[in-house]
Structure formats: structure tokens, C-alpha cells
C-alpha atoms as a PDB file:
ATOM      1  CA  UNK A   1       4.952  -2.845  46.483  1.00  0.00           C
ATOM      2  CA  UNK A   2       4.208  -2.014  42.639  1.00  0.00           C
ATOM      3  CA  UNK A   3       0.431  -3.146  43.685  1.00  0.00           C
ATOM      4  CA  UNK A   4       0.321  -1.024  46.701  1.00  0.00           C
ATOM      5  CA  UNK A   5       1.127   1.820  45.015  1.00  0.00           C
ATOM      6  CA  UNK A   6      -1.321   1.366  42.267  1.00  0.00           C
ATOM      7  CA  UNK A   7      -3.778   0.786  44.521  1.00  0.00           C
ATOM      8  CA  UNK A   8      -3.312   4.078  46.168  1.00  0.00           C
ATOM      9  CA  UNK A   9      -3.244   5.943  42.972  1.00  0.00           C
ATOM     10  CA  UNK A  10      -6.898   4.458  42.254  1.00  0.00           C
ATOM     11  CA  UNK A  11      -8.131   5.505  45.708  1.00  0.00           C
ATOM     12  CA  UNK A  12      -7.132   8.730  45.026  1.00  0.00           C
ATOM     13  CA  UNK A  13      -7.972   9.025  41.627  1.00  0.00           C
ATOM     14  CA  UNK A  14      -4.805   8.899  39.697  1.00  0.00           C
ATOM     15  CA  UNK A  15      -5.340   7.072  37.250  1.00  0.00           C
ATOM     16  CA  UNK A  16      -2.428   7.994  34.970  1.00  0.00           C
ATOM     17  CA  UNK A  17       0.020   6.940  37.551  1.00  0.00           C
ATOM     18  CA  UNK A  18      -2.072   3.547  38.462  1.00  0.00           C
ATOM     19  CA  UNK A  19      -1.679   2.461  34.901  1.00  0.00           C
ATOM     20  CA  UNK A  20       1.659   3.655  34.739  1.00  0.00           C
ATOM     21  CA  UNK A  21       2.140   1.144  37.307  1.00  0.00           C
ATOM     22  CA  UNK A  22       0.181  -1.848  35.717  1.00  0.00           C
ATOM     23  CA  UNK A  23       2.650  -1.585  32.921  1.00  0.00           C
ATOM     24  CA  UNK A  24       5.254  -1.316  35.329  1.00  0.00           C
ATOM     25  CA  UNK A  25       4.484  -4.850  36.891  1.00  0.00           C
ATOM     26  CA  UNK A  26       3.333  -6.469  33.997  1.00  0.00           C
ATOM     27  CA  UNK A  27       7.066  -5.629  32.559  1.00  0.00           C
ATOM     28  CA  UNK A  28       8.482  -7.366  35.917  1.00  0.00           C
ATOM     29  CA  UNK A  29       6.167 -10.449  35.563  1.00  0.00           C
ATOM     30  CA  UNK A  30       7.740 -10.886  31.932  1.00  0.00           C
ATOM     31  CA  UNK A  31      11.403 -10.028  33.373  1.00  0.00           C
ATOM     32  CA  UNK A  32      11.240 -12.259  35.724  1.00  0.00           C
ATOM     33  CA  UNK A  33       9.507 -15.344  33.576  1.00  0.00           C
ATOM     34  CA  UNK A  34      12.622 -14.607  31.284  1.00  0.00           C
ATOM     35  CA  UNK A  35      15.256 -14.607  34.066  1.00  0.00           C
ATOM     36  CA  UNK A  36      13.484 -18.114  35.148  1.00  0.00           C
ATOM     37  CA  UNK A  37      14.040 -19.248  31.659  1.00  0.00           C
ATOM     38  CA  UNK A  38      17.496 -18.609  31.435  1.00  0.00           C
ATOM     39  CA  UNK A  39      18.461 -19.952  34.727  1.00  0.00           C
ATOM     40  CA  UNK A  40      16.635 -22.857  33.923  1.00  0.00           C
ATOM     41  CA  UNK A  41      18.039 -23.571  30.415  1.00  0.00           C
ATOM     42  CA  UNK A  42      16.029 -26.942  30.600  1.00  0.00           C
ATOM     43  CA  UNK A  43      12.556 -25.106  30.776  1.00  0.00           C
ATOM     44  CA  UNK A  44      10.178 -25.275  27.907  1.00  0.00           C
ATOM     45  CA  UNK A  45       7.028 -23.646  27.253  1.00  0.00           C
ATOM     46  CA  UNK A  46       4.483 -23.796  23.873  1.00  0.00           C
ATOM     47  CA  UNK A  47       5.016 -20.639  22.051  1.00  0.00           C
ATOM     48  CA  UNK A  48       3.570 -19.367  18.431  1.00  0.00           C
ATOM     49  CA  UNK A  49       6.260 -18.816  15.453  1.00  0.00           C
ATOM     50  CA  UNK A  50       4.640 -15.244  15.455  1.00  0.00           C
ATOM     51  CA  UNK A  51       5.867 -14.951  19.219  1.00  0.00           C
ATOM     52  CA  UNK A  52       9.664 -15.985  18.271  1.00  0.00           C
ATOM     53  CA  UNK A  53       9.255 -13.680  14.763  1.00  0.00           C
ATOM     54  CA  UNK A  54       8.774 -10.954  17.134  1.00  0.00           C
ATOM     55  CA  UNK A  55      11.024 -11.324  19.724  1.00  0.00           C
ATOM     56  CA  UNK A  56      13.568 -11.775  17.135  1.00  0.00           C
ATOM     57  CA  UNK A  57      12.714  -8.786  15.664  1.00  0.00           C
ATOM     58  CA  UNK A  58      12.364  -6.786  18.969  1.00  0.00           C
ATOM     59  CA  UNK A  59      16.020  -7.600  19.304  1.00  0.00           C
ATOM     60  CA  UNK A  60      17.761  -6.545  15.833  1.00  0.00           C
ATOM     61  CA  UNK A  61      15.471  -3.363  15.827  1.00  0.00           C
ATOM     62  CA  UNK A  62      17.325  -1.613  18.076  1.00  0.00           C
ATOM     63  CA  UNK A  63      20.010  -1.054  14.700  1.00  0.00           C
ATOM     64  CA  UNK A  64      17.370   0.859  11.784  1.00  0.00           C
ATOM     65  CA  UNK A  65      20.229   0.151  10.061  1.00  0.00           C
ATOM     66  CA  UNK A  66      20.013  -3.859  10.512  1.00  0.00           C
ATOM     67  CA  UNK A  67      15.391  -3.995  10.669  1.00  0.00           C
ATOM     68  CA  UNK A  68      15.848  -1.964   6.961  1.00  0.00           C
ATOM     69  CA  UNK A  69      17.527  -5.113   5.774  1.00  0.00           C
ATOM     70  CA  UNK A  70      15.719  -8.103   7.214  1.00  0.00           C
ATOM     71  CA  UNK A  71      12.148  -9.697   5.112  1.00  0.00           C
ATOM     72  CA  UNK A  72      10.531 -11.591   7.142  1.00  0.00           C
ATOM     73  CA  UNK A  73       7.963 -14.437   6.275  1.00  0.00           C
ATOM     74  CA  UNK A  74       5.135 -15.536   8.992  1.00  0.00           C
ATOM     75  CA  UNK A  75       3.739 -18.851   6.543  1.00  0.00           C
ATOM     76  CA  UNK A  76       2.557 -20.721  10.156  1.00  0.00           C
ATOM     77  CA  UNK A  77       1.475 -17.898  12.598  1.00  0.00           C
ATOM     78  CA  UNK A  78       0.104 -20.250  15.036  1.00  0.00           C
ATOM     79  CA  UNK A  79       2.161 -22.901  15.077  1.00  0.00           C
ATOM     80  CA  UNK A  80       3.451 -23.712  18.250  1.00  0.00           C
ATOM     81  CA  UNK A  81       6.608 -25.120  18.988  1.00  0.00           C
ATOM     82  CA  UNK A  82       7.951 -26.236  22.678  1.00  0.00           C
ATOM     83  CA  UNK A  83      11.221 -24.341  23.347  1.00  0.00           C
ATOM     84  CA  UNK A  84      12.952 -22.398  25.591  1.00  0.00           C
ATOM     85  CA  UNK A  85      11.686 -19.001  24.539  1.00  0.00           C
ATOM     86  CA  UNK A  86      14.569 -16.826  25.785  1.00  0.00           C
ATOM     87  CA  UNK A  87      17.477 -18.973  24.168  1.00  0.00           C
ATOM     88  CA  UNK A  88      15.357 -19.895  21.357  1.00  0.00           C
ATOM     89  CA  UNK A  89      14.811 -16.158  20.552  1.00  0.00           C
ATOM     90  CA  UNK A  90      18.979 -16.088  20.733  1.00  0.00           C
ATOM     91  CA  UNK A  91      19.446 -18.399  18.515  1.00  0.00           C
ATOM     92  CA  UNK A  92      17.311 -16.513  15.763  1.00  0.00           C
ATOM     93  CA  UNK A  93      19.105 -13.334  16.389  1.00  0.00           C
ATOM     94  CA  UNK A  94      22.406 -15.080  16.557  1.00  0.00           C
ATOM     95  CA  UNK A  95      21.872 -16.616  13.342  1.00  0.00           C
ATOM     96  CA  UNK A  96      20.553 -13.161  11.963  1.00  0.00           C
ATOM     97  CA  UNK A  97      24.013 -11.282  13.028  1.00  0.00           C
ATOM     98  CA  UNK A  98      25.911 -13.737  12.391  1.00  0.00           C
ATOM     99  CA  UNK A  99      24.110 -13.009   8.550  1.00  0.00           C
ATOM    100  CA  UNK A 100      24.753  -9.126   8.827  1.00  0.00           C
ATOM    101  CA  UNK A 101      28.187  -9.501   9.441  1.00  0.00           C
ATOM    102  CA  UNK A 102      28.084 -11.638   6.089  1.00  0.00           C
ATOM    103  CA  UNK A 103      26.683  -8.658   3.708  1.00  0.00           C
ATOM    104  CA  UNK A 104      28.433  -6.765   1.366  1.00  0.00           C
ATOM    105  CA  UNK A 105      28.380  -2.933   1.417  1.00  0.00           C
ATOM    106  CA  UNK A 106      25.234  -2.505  -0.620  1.00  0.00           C
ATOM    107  CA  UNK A 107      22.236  -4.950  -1.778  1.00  0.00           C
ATOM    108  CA  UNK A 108      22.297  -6.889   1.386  1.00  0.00           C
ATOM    109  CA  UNK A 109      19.271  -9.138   2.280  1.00  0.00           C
ATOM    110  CA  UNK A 110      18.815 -11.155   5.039  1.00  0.00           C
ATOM    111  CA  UNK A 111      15.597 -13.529   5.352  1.00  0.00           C
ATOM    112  CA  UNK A 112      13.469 -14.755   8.000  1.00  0.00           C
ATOM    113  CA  UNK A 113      11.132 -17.397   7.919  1.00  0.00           C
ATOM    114  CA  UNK A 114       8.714 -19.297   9.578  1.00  0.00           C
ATOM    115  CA  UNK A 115       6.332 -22.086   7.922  1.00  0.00           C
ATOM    116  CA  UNK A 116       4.514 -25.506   8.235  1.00  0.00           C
ATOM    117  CA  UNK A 117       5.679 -28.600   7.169  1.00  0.00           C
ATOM    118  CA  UNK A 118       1.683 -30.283   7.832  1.00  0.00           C
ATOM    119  CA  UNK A 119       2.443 -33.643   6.649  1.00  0.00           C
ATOM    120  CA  UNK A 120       5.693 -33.803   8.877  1.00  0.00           C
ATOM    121  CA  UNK A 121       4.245 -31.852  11.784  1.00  0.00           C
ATOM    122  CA  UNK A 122       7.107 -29.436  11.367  1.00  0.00           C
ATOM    123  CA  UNK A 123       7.863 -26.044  11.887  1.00  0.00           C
ATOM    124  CA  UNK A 124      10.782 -24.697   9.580  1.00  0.00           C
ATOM    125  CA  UNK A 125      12.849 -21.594  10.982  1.00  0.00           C
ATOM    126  CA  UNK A 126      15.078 -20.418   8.400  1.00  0.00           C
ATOM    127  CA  UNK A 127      17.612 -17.561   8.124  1.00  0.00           C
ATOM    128  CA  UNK A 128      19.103 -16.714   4.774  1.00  0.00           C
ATOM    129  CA  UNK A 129      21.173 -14.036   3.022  1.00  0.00           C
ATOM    130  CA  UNK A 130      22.954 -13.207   0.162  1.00  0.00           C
ATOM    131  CA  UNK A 131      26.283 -12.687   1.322  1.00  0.00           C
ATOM    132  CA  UNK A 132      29.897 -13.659   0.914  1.00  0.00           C
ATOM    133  CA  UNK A 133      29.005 -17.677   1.569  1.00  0.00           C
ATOM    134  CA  UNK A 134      31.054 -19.899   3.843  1.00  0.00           C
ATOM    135  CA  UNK A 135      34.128 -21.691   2.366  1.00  0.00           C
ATOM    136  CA  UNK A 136      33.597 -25.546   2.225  1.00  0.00           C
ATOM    137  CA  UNK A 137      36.575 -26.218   4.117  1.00  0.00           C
ATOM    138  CA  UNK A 138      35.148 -24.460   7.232  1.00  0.00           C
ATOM    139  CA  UNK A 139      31.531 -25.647   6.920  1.00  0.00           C
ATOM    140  CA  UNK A 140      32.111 -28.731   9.018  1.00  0.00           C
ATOM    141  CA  UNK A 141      33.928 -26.370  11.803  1.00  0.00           C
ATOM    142  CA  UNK A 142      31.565 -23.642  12.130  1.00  0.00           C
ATOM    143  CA  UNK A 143      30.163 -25.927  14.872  1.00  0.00           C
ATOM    144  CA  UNK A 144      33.053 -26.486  16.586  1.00  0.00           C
ATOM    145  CA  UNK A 145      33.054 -24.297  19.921  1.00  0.00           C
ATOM    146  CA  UNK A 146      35.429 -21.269  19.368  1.00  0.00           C
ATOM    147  CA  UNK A 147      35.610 -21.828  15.889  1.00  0.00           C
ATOM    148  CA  UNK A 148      35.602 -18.045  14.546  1.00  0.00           C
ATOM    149  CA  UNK A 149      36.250 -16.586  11.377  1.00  0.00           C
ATOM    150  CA  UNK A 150      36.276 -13.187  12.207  1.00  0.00           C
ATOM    151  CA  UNK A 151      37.382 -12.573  15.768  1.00  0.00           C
ATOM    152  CA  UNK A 152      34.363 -13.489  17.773  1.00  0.00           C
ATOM    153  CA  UNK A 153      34.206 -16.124  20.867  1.00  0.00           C
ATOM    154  CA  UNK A 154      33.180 -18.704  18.839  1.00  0.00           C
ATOM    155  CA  UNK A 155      30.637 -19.704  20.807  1.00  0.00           C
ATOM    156  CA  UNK A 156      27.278 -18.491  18.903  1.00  0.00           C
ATOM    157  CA  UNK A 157      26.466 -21.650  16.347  1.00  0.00           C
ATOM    158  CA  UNK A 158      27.510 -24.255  18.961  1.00  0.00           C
ATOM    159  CA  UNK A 159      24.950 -22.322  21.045  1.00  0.00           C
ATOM    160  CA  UNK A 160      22.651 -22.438  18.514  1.00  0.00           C
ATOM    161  CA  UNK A 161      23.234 -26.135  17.983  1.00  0.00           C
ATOM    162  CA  UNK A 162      22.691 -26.890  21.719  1.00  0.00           C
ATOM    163  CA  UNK A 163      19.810 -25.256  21.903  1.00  0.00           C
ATOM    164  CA  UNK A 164      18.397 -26.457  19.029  1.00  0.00           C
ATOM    165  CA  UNK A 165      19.081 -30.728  19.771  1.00  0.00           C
ATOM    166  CA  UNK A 166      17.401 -29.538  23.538  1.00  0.00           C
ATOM    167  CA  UNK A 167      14.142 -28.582  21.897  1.00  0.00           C
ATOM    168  CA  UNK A 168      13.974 -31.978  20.064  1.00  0.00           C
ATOM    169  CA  UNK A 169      14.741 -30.330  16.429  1.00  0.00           C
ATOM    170  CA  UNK A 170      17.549 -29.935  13.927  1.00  0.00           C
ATOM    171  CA  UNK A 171      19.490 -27.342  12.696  1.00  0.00           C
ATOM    172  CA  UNK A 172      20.951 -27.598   9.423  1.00  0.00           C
ATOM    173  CA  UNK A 173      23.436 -25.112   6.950  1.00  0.00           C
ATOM    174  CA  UNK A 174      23.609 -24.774   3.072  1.00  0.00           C
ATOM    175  CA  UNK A 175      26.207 -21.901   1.774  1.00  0.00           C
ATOM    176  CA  UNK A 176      27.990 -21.318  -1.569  1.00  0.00           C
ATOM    177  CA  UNK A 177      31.115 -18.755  -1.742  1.00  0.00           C
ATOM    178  CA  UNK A 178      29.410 -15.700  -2.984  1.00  0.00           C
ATOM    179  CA  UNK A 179      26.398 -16.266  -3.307  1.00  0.00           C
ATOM    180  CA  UNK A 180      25.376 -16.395   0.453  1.00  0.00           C
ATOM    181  CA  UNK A 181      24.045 -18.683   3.318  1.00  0.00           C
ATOM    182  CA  UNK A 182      20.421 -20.440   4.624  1.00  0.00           C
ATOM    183  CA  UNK A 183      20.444 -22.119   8.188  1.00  0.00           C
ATOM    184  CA  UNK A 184      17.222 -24.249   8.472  1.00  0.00           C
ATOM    185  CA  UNK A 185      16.224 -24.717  11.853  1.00  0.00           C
ATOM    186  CA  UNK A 186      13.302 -27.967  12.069  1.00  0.00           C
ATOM    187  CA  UNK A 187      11.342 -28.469  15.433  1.00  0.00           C
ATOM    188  CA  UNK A 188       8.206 -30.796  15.936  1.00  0.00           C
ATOM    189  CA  UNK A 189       4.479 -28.673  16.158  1.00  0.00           C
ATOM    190  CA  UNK A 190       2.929 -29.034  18.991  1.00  0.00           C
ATOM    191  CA  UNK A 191      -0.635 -28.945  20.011  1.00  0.00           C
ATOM    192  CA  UNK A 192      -1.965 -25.374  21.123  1.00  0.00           C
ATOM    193  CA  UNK A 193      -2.465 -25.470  24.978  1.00  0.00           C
END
């Protein structure tokens, strides 16, 4: 119907509206490739670093607030990794809230990285801040579904596990009490398509 319209526009020389409507459709084609994806949590498509930087980004921008305290490193642009793109993009801004919620009240810093490991055909995702740290004696059970230490389902790092081990990588965690917390998230490169 979106295509009929614009169509109609053109022939009567509206072009405003017909591109109006190009956006429009455009914005349903990507709505509905992302609905597909998360219906379909087993679907996996070659995507750049840059592309899951973005997203991320897209998502935590929404909060000035939040985008005023996140650096973000691009090292491997065009590296492509095969993932789920919608849950993969979750996991990055899961592991990025879970990281704001970590800050103190001023001097906050929360990291975002992307690079190339070449000689392991590896892309490294990382997300790191300087906040409060996670206690040793929880480390282990952040995994744990509806582990929570303040309140929350619980449900966000085994997610982020999950989705992680279903794209063929690793996700790893290295925190110190007070001095803050780095998840490193490892998934094979893949060949540009």
C-alpha cells in the first residue's frame, strides 16, 4: 500500500510526500527484518563491528545523560562477525547499563570497544568502566539466571551469555571492588559477503 501511494505522489508530482514514503517503507523493511530476527533467535547474518557500535549507540542515546559518558573505540570497522544482530545489539547495551548503574555520582566512564585480534581471527567486544567493581564472592553468580544485586530480573548477563555461546564466541568478566569492571566479549571474523 506504502508503494501505491508513492507511486501516486510521483504521478502527480509530489515529490515531498513520495519520499516521505520511501523512508516510510524502507523503516518497515528494517522493522520487519528485526522482528524476523527476534522470533527467530537462531538466525544469523554477517554484520560489521561499526554496524553493532551503532546500534548500540542508537539505543543508550536516547539518555544525553548516559551518550555524555560512553568513549567508544572502532579499532576493526569492517570486521564482520556472524550474529544475531538484534540480540547481539542487546547484549552490548545490556552490558553498557548494566555499567551505568555501576558509576559513582561524578567521573563516571564507561568504554566501548571493538578491535581485531588478526592472528586469532577474532573480534574483541569489550565494555568497561570505572565503577564500584563486583565483589569476588558474587562474580561466579552474576551468571546465574535471576541472580541480581540490585533489584532487577536477573535475567540480563545470562542473556548475554546465551547469546554470546549461540554466536560461537565467549564472553568473559574481570572486576576489582572499586576500581570498576571490563566484560570481553570474543567472536570468530568472518569473511565479508
Amino acid at each position: 500500500l506504502v508503494s501505491l501511494a508513492e507511486y501516486a505522489c510521483q504521478e502527480k508530482g509530489e515529490e515531498q510526500v513520495a519520499e516521505f514514503l520511501r523512508k516510510a517503507e524502507r523503516s518497515i523493511d528494517r522493522m520487519s527484518g528485526m522482528i524476523s530476527e527476534i522470533l527467530d533467535d537462531r538466525q544469523r547474518t554477517n554484520v560489521s563491528a561499526h554496524r553493532l557500535l551503532d546500534a548500540a549507540l542508537a539505543q543508550i542515546s536516547v539518555s544525553e545523560e548516559q551518550a555524555a559518558l560512553v568513549s567508544v573505540e572502532d579499532g576493526c570497522p569492517d570486521s564482520q562477525v556472524c550474529v544475531n544482530r538484534t540480540c547481539f545489539v542487546r547484549v552490548l547495551v545490556n552490558l553498557m547499563e548494566n555499567a551505568f548503574h555501576a558509576l559513582g555520582e561524578e567521573g563516571g566512564r564507561v568504554e566501548l570497544r571493538a578491535q581485531r585480534l588478526a592472528q586469532e581471527g577474532e573480534v574483541v567486544f569489550s565494555v568497561r568502566d570505572n565503577g564500584c567493581g563486583i565483589p569476588p564472592e558474587e562474580l561466579e553468580r552474576i551468571w546465574d539466571n535471576g541472580f541480581s544485586t540490585r533489584g532487577s530480573s536477573g535475567l540480563g548477563l545470562s542473556f548475554v551469555r546465551k547469546v554470546v555461546e549461540d554466536s560461537q564466541g565467549t564472553v568473559s568478566v574481570a572486576s576489582r571492588p572499586g576500581e570498576g569492571t571490563e566484560f570481553k566479549i570474543v567472536l570468530p571474523e568472518v569473511d565479508a559477503v
